[in-house]
C-alpha atoms as a PDB file:
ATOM      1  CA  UNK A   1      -0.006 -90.333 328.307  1.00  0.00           C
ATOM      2  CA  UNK A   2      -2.526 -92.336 329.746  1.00  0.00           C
ATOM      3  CA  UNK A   3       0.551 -94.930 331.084  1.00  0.00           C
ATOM      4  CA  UNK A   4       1.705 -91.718 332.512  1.00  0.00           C
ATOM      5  CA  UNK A   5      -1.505 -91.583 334.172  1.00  0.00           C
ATOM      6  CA  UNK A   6      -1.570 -95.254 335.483  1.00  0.00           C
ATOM      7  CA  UNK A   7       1.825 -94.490 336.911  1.00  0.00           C
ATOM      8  CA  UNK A   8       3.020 -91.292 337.750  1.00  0.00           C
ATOM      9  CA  UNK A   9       6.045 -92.557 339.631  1.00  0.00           C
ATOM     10  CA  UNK A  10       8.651 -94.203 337.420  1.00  0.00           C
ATOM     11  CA  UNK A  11      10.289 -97.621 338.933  1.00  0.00           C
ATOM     12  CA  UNK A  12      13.401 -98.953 337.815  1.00  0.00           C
ATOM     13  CA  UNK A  13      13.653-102.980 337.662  1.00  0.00           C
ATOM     14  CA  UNK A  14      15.957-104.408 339.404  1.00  0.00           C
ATOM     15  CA  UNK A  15      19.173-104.611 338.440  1.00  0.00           C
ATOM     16  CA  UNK A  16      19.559-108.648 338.412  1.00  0.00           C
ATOM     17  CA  UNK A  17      16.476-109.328 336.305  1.00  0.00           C
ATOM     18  CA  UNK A  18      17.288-110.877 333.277  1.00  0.00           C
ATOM     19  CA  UNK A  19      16.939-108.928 330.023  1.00  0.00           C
ATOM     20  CA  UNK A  20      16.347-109.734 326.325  1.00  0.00           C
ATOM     21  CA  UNK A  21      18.321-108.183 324.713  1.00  0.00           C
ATOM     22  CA  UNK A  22      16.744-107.061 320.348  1.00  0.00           C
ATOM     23  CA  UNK A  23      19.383-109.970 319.029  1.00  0.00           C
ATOM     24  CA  UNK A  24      17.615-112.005 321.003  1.00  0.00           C
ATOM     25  CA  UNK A  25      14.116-111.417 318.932  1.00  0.00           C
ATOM     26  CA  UNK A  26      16.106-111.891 315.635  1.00  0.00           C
ATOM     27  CA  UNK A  27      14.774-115.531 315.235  1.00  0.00           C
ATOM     28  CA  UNK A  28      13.866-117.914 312.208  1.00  0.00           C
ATOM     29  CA  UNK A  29      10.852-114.782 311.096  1.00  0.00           C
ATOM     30  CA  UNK A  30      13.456-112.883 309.593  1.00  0.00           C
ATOM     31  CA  UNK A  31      14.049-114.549 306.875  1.00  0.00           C
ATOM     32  CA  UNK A  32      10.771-113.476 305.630  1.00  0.00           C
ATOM     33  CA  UNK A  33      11.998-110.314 305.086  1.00  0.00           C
ATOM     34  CA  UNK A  34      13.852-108.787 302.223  1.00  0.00           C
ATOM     35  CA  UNK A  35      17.401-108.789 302.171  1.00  0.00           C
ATOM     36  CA  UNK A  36      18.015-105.146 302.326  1.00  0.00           C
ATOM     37  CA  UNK A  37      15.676-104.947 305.749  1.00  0.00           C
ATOM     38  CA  UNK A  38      17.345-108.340 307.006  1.00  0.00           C
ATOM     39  CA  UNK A  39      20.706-106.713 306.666  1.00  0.00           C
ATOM     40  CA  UNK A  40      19.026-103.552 308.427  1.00  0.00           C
ATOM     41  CA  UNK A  41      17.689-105.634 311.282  1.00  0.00           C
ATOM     42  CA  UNK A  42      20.923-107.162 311.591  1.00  0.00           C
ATOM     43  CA  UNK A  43      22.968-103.740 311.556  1.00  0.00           C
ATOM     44  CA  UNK A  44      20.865-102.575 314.297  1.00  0.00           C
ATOM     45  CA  UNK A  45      21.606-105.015 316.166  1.00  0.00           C
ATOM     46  CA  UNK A  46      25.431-105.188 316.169  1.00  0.00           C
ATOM     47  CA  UNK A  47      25.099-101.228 316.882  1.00  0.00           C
ATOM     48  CA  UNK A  48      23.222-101.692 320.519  1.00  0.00           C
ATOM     49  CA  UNK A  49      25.583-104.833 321.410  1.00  0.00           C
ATOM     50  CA  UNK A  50      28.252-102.535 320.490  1.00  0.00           C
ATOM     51  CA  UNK A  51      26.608 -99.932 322.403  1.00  0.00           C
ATOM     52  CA  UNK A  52      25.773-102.219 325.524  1.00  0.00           C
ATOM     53  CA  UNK A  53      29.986-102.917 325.714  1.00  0.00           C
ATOM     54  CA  UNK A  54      30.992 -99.097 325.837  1.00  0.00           C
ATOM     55  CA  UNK A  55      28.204 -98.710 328.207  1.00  0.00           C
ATOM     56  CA  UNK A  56      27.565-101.260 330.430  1.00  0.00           C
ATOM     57  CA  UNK A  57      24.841-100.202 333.288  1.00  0.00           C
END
């Protein structure tokens, strides 16, 4: 809410700018986790690439 206060009027970034996508975050760290939540991390990430290919902005 108070974000909504900052900036009332909602922006969208330019197209061209150059995203991360959550793969991208999936680094060494997860192997700290358990294998169930590695698995889980890794799931989740498939799902929005998949995602990202039937709906390309």
């Amino acid at each position: 809410m108070i974000h909504g206060a900052w900036l009332p009027r909602a922006v969208p970034a330019p197209r061209d700018l150059e995203r991360l996508s959550f793969a991208d975050d999936l680094d060494d760290r997860l192997s700290s986790l358990d294998p169930g939540l590695q698995a889980a991390a890794r799931a989740v990430a498939a799902d929005l690439i998949q995602e990202g290919e039937r709906h390309p902005e």
